[in-house]
Protein backbone atom coordinates (compact mmCIF):
# COMPACT_ATOMS: atom_id res chain seq x y z
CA UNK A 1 0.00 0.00 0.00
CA UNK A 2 1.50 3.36 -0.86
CA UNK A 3 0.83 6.56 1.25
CA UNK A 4 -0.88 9.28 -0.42
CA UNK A 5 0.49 12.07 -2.40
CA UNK A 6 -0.11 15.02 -0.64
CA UNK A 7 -0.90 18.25 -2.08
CA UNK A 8 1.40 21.35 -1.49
CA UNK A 9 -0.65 23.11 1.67
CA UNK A 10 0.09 19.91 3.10
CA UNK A 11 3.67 19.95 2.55
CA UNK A 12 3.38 23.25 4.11
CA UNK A 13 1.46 22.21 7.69
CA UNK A 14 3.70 19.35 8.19
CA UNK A 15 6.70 21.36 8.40
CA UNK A 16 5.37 24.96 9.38
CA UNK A 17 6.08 24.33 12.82
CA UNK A 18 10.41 24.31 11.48
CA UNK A 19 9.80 27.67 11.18
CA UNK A 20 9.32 28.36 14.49
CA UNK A 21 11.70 26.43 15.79
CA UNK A 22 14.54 27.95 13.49
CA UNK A 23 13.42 31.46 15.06
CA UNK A 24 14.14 30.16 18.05
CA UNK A 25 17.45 28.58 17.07
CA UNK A 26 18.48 31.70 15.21
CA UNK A 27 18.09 34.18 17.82
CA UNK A 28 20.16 31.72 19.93
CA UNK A 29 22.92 31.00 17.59
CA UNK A 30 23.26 34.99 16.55
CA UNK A 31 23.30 36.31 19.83
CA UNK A 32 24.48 33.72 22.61
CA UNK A 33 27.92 34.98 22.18
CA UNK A 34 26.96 38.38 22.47
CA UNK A 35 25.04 37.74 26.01
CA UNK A 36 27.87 35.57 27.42
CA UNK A 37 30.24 38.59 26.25
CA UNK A 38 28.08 40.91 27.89
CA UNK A 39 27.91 38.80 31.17
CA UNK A 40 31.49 39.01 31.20
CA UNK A 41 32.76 35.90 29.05
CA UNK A 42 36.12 36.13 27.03
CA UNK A 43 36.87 34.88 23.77
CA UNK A 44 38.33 31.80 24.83
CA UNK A 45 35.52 30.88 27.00
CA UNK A 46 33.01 30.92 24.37
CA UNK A 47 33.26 27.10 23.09
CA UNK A 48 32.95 26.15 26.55
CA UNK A 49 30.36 28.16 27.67
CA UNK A 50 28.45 26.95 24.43
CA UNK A 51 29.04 23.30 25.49
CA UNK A 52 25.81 22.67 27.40
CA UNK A 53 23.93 22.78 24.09
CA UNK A 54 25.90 19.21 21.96
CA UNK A 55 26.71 17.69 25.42
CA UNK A 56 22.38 17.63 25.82
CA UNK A 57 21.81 16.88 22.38
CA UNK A 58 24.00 13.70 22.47
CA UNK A 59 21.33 12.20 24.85
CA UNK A 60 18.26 13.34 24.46
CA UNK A 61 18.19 13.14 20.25
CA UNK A 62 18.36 9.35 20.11
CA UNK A 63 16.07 8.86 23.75
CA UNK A 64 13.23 11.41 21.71
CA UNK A 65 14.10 9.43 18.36
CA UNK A 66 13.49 5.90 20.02
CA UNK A 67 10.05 6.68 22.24
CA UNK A 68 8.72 9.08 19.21
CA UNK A 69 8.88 5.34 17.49
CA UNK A 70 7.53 3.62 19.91
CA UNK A 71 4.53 6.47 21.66
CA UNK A 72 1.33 5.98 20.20
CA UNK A 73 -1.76 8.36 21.67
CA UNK A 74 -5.22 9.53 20.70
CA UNK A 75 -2.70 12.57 20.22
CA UNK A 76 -0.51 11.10 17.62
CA UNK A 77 3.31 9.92 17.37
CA UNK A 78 5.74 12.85 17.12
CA UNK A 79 3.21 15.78 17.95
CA UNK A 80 3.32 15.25 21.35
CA UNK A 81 7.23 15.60 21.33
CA UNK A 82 6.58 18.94 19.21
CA UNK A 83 4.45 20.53 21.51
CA UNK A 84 6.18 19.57 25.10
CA UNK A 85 9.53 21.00 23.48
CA UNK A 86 8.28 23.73 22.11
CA UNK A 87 6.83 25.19 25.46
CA UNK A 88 9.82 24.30 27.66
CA UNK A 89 11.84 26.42 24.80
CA UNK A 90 9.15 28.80 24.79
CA UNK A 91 10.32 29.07 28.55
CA UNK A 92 13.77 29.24 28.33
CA UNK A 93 13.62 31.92 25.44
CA UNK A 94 12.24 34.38 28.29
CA UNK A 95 14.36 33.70 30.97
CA UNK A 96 17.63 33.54 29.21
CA UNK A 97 17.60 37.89 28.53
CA UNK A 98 17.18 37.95 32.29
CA UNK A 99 20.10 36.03 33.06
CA UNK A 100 22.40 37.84 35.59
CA UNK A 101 25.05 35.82 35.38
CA UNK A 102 27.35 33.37 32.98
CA UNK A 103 26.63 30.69 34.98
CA UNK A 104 22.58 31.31 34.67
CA UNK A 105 22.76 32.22 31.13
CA UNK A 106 24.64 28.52 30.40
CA UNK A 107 22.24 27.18 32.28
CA UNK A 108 19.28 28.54 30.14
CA UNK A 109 21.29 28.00 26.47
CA UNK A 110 21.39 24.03 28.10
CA UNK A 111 17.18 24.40 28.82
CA UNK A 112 17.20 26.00 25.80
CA UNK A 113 19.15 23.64 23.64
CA UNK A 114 17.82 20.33 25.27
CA UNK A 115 13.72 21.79 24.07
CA UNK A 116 14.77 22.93 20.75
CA UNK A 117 16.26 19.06 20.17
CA UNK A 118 12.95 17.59 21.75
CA UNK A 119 11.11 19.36 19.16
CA UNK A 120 13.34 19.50 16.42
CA UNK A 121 14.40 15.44 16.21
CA UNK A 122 10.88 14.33 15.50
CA UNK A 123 10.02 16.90 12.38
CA UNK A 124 12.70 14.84 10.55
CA UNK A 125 11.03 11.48 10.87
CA UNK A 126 7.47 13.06 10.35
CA UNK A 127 8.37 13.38 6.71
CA UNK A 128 9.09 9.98 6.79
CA UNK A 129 6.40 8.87 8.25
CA UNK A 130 3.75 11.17 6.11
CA UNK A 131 5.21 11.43 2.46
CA UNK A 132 6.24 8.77 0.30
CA UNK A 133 9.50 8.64 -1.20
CA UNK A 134 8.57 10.50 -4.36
CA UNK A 135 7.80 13.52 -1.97
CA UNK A 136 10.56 13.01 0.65
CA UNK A 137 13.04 15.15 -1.02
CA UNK A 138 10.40 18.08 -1.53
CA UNK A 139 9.42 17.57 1.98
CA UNK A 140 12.99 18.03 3.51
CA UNK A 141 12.93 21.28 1.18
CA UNK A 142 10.02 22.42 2.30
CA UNK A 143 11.45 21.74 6.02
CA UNK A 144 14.66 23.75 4.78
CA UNK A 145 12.61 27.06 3.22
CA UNK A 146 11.28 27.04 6.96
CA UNK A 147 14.34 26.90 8.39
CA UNK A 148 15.72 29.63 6.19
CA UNK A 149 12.36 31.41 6.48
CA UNK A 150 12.50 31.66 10.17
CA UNK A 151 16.20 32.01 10.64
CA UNK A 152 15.76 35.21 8.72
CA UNK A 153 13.62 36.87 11.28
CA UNK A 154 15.33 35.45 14.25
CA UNK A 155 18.77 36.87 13.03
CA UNK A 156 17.40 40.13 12.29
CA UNK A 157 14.86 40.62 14.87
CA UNK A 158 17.56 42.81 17.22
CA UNK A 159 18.67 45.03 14.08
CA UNK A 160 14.87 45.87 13.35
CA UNK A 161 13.89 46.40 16.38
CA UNK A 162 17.33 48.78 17.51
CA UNK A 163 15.62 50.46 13.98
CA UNK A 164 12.60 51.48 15.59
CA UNK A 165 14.10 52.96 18.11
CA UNK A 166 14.59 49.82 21.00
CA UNK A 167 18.72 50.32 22.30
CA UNK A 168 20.51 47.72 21.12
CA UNK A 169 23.52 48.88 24.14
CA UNK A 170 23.52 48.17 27.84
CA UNK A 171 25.38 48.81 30.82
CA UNK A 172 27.99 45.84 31.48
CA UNK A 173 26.49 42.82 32.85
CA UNK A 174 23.02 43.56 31.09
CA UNK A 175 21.43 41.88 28.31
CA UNK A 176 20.88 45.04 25.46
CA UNK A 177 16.54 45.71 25.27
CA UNK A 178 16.79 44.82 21.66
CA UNK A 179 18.09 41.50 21.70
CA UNK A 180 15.50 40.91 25.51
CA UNK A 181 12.66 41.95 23.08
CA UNK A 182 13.99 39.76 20.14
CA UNK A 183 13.97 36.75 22.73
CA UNK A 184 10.45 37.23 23.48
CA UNK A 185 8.94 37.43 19.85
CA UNK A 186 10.72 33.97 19.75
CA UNK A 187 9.24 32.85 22.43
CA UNK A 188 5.37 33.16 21.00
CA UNK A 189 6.63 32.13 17.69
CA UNK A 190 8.25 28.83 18.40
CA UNK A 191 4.61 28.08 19.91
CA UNK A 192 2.08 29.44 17.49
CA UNK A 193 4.44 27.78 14.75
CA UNK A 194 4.27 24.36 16.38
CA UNK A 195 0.47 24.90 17.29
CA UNK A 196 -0.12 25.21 13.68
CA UNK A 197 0.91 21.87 12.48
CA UNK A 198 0.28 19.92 15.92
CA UNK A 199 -3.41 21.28 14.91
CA UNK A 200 -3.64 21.00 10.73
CA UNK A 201 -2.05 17.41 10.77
CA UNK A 202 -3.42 14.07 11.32
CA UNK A 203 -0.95 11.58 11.60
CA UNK A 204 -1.43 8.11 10.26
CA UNK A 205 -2.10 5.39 12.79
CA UNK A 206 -0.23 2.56 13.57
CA UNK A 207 -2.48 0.21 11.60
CA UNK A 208 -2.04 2.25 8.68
CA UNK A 209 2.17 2.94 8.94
CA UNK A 210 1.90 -1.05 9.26
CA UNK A 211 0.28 -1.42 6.05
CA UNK A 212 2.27 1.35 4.35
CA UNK A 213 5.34 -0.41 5.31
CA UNK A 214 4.37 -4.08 3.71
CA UNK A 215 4.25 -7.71 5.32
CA UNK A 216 7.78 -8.40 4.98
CA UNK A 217 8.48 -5.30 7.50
CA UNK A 218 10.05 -6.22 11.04
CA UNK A 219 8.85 -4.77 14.06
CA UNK A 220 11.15 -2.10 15.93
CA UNK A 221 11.11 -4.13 18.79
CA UNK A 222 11.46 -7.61 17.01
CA UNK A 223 14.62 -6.39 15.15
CA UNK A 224 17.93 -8.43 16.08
CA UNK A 225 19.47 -7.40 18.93
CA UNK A 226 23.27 -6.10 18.31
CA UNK A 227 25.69 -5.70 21.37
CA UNK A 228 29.17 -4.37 20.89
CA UNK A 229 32.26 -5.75 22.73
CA UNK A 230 34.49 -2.53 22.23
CA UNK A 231 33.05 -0.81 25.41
CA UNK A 232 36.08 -0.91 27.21
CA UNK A 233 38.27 0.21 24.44
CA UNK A 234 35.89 3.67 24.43
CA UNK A 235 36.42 4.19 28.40
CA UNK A 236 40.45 3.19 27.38
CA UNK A 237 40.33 6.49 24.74
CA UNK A 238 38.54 8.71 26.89
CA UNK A 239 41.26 8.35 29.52
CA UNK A 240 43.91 8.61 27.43
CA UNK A 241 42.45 12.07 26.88
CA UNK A 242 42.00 12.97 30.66
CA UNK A 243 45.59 11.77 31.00
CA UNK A 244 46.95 13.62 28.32
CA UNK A 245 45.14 17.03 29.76
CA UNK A 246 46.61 16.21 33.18
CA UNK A 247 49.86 15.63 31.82
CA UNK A 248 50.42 18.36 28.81
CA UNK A 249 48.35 21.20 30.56
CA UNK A 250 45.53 21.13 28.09
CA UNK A 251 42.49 23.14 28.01
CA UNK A 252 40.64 21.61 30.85
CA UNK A 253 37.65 21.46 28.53
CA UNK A 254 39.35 18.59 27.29
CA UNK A 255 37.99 16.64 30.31
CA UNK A 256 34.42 16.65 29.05
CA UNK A 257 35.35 14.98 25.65
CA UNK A 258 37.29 12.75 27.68
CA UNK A 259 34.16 11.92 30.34
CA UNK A 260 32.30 11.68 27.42
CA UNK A 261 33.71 8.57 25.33
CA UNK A 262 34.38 7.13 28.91
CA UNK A 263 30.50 7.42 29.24
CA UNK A 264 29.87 5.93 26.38
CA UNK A 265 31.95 2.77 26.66
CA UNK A 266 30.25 2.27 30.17
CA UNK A 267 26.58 2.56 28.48
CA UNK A 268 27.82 -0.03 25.75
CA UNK A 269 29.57 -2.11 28.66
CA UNK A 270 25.76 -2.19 30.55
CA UNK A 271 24.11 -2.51 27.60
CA UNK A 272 26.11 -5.49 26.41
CA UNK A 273 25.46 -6.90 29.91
CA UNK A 274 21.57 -6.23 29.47
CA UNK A 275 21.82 -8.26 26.49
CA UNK A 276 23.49 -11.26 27.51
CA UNK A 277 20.56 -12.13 30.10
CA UNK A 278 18.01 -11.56 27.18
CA UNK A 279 16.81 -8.05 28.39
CA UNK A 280 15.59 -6.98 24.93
CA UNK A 281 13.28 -4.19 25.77
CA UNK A 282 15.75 -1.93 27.89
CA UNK A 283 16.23 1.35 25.74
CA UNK A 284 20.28 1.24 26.31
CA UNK A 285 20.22 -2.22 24.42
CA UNK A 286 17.85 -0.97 21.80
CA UNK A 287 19.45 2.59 20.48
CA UNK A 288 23.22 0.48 21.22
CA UNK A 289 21.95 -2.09 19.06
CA UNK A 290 20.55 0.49 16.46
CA UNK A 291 23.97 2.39 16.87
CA UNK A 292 25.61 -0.62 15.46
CA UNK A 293 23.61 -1.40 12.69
CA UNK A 294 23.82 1.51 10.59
CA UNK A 295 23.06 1.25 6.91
CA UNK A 296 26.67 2.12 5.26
CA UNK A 297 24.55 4.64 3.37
CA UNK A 298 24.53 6.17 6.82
CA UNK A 299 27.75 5.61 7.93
CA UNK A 300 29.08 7.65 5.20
CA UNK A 301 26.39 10.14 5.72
CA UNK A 302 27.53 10.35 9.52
CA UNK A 303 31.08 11.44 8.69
CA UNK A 304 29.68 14.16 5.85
CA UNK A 305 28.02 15.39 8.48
CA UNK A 306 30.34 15.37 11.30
CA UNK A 307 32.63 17.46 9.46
CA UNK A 308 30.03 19.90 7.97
CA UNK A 309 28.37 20.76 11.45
CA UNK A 310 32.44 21.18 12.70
CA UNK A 311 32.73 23.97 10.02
CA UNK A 312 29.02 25.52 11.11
CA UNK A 313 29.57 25.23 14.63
CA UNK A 314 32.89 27.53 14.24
CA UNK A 315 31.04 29.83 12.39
CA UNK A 316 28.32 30.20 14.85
CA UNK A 317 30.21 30.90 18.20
CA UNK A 318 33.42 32.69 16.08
CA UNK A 319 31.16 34.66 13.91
CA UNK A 320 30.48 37.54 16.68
CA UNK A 321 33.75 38.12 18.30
CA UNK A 322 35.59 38.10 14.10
CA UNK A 323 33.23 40.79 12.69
CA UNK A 324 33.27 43.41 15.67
CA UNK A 325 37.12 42.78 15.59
CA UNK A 326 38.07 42.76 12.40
CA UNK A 327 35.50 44.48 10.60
CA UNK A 328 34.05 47.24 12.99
CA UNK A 329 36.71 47.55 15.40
CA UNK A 330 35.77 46.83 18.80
CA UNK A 331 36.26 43.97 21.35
CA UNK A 332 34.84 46.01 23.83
CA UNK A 333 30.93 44.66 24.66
CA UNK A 334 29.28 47.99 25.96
CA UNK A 335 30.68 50.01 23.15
CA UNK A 336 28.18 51.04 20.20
CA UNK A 337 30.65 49.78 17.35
CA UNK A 338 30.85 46.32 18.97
CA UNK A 339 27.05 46.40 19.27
CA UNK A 340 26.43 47.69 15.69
CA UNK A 341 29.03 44.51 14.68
CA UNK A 342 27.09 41.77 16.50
CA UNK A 343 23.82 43.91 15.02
CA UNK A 344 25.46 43.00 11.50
CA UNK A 345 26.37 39.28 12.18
CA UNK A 346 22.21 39.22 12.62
CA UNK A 347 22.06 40.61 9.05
CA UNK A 348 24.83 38.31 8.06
CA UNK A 349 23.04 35.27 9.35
CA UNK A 350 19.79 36.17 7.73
CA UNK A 351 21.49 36.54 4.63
CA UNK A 352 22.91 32.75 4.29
CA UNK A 353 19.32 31.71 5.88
CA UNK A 354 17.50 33.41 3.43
CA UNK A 355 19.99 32.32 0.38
CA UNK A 356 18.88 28.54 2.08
CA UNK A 357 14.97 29.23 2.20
CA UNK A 358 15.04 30.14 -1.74
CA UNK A 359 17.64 27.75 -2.84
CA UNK A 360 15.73 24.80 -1.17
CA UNK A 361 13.13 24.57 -3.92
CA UNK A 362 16.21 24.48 -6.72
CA UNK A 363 18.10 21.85 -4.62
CA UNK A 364 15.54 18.91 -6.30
CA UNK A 365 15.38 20.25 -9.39
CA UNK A 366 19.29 20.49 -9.34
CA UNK A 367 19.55 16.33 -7.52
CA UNK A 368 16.95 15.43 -10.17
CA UNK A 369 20.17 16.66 -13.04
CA UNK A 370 23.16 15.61 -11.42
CA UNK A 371 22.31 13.10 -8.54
CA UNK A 372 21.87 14.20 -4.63
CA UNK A 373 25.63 13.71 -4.31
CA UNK A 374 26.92 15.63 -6.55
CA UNK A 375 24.57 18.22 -5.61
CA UNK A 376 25.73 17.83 -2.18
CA UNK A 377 29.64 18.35 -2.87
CA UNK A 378 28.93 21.78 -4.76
CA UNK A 379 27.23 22.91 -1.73
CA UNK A 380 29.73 21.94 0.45
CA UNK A 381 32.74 23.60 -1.43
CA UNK A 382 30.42 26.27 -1.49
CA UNK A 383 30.41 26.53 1.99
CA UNK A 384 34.45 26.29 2.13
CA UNK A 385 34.76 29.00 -0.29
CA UNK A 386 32.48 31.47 1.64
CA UNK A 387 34.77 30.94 5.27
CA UNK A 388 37.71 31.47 3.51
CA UNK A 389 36.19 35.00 2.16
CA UNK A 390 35.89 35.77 5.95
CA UNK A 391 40.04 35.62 5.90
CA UNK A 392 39.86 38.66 2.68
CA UNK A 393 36.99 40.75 3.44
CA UNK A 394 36.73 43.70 5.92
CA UNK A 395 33.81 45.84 4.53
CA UNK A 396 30.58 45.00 6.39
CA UNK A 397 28.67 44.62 2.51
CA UNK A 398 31.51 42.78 0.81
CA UNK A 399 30.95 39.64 3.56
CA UNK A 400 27.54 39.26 2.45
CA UNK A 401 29.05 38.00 -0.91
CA UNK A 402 30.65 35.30 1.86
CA UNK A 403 27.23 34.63 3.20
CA UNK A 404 25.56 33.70 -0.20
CA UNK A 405 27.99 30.81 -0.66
CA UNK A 406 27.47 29.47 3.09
CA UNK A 407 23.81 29.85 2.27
CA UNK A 408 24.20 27.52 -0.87
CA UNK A 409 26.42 24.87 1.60
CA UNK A 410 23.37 25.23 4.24
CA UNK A 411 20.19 24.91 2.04
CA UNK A 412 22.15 21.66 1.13
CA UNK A 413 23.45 20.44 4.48
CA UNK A 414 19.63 20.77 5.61
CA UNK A 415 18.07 19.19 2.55
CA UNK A 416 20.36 15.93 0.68
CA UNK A 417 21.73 13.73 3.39
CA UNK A 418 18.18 13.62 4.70
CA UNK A 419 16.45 13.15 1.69
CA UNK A 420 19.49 10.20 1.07
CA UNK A 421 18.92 8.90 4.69
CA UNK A 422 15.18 8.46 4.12
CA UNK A 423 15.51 6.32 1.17
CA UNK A 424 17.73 3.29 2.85
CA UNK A 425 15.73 3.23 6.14
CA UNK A 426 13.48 1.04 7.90
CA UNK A 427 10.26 3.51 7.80
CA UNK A 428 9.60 1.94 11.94
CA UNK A 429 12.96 3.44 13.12
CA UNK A 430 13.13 6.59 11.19
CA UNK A 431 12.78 8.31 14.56
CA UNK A 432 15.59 6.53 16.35
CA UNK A 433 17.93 6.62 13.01
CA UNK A 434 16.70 9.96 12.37
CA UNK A 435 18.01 10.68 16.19
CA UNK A 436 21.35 8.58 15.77
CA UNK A 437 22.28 10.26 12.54
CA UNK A 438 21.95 13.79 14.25
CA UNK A 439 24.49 12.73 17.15
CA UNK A 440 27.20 13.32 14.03
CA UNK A 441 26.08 16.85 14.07
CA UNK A 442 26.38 17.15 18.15
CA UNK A 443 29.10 15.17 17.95
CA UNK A 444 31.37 17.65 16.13
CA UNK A 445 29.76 20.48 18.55
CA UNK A 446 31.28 18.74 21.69
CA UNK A 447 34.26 18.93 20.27
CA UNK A 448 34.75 22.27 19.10
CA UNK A 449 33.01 23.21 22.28
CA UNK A 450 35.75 21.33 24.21
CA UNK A 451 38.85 22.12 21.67
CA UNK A 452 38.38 25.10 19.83
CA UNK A 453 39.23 27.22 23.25
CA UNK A 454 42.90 25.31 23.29
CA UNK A 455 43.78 25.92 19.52
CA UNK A 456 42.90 29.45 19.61
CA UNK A 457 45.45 29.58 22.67
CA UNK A 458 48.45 27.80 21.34
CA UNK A 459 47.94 29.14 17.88
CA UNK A 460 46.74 32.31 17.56
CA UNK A 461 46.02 33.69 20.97
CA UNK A 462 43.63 36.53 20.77
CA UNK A 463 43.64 36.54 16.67
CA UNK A 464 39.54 34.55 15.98
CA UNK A 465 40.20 35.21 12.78
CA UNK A 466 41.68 32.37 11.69
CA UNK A 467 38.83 30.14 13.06
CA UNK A 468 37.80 31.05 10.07
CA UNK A 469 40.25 29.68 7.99
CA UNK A 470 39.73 26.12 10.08
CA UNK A 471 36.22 25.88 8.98
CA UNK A 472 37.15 26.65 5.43
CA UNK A 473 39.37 23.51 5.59
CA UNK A 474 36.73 21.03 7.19
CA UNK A 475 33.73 22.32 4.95
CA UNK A 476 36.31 20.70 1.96
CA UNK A 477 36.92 17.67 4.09
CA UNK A 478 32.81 17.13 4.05
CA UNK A 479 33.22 17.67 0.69
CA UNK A 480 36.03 14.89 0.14
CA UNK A 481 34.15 12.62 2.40
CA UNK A 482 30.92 12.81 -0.03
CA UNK A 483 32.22 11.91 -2.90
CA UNK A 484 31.98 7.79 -1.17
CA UNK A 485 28.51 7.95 -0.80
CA UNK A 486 25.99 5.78 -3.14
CA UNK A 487 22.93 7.04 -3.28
CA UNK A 488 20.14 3.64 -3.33
């Protein structure tokens, strides 16, 4: 049995609430720097203080993936996962402007962060689970105009409103009105956004995905059960790091890369153990077991991705403190030409968002010429070619030429490993896969988080600039890595 085709305003309500979720993720990525500046953060402190945000997502993205699969209610599958993390986010978006301290304000990017990824992981597998494969790619384009959409007006909310007269400068250790009033609008956006297709879309029941997916399809629960030996050579790795901070006086970041890979050979370690007395249910065994069988469609996918997200990550906690220094000439947080540069990284980011939001709809037309790969890599190099303007250009217009080849890289990083993913899946884990896959974009975000701070010390203390010129090189590293994956 095939599932419907459906109709372009339906296209549009299963992915309208994206848009409200990219405001939300906008304002947070444009102007979380700036507040932890403002609070009193340095430069080096920024990847750190951002870490709350990949070390959440690396936990709760496959946990929401694998129960989305699973929850069934007279209130659907994934909506009730859209709705519960859109409110908490709703939350944190007002409290963060009010933070009085670094310390709070981390606190409130990890609330914020952890709602925005309860929302966010199950609008991936809804296309799945509502559009045939004939649709899947528009549907992922559809999801990406959204994104761009909405990162548009979460980006340049602060600018607009420091147009119409709301100060966009504060007195040290306060949060400028603009970007308080920017955090609010974001707040009633991420929830009417969400409302709107929680309310205009039925989901199909279980009876229905069933027949949809054929006779020959295996229960989630009835798949084979993998468990992985190789937990103690993780916890081995991760204290090889902790050593190697101890003992070479590294960033003590380090440590929570370090605590992480130990934590992740103990979960395989008790997973493995869960297995072997025929525990089959326990959701460590399950997303372990997942973990290890990947489709090597996805495997390739997962290192595209990791270094991809590396490159955007950079951009989004380096992009702040390199255009106020280089390009407006302030480091100084309560002084106007520092506020008027992190006013312009706003417009900057709306510019590659809104590049994105119109060059989704070419993106299939584009696959449908030259293969989803292929389209992939040109969006990718792209993407390198627009961080390495940021190491050329110091006029405030001349970077926007910079941010129309990052948009190309991120209307494609959004749209074709998604729309490859979907096709070599098992439709009844698309929420756990779907979840799995986006650790390789946290993934990379722990680890600049954690080892960004360090390089910038040893290598060019107090010079961001060439953070730049590091996400250049791993955008054409994504690129290389693309060119091994077969599309089915």
């Amino acid at each position: 049995m095939e599932k419907p085709r459906q109709s372009r305003a339906a296209l549009w309500n299963i992915s309208f609430g994206f848009f409200g979720i990219q405001i939300a993720f906008a304002l947070q990525n444009a102007n979380v720097s700036r507040i932890f500046q403002s609070l009193g953060g340095e430069i080096d402190q920024l990847a750190f203080l951002w870490i709350a945000g990949p070390v959440t997502g690396l936990i709760v993205q496959p946990l929401i993936g694998h129960y989305s699969d699973r929850t069934w209610s007279r209130f659907g599958r994934r909506r009730p996962f859209f709705l519960a993390g859109a409110v908490l986010a709703a939350v944190a978006l007002l409290g963060m402007p009010h933070a009085g301290a670094l310390l709070v304000a981390a606190m409130m990017l990890w609330l914020l962060d952890a709602s925005l990824n309860v929302s966010m992981e199950p609008f991936r597998a809804f296309v799945g689970d509502m559009l045939g494969k004939d649709q899947q790619t528009a549907g992922y384009a559809f999801q990406t105009a959204f994104i761009g959409a909405g990162a548009v007006i979460g980006s340049i909310a602060p600018e607009v409103l420091n147009s119409l007269g709301v100060a966009n400068t504060a007195p040290a250790g306060v949060i400028p009105p603009s970007v308080r009033y920017a955090f609010y609008i974001g707040a009633a956006a991420i929830l009417l956004a969400v409302l709107w297709t929680v309310i205009s879309t039925r989901e199909y029941s279980p009876e229905q995905m069933a027949a949809f997916s054929g006779p020959q399809a295996v229960a989630a629960h009835d798949a084979p059960v993998v468990a992985p030996a190789n937990g103690p050579l993780w916890i081995v790795g991760g204290a090889a790091i902790c050593i190697a901070v101890r003992l070479l006086a590294l960033d003590k970041a380090v440590y929570i890369l370090g605590g992480a890979l130990i934590a992740f050979g103990i979960a395989r370690i008790v997973a493995r153990s869960f297995a072997a007395r025929g525990v089959r249910d326990n959701v460590l065994v399950q997303i372990n077991s997942d973990l290890a069988q990947m489709p090597p469609v996805m495997r390739r996918l997962a290192l595209v991705q990791f270094f991809a997200w590396s490159a955007l990550f950079v951009m989004w906690i380096y992009t702040t403190p390199v255009v106020t220094r280089y390009v407006f000439g302030s480091a100084d947080p309560t002084s106007a030409a520092y506020n008027d540069g992190a006013d312009w990284v706003g417009i900057l980011f709306a510019t590659y968002n809104g590049v994105a939001a119109i060059g989704a709809f070419v993106l299939p037309w584009l696959a449908a010429r030259i293969g989803k790969t292929r389209t992939h890599v040109i969006g990718l190099l792209s993407g390198a070619l627009g961080f390495g303007l940021f190491l050329l250009l110091r006029d405030p217009l001349t970077l926007l030429v910079a941010e129309l080849f990052i948009g190309i890289a991120w209307a494609s990083i959004l749209t074709m490993p998604y729309a490859i993913l979907a096709g070599c899946l098992d439709p009844r884990k698309y929420g756990v896969y779907m979840g799995l896959f986006n650790i390789f974009i946290v993934l990379p975000q722990l680890i600049v988080a954690t080892v960004m701070g360090a390089v910038i010390n040893a290598f060019f203390p107090d010079e961001p600039l060439w953070t730049m010129g590091i996400a250049a090189g791993v955008m054409v590293l994504a690129a290389i890595s693309m060119l091994r994956v077969r599309e089915a």
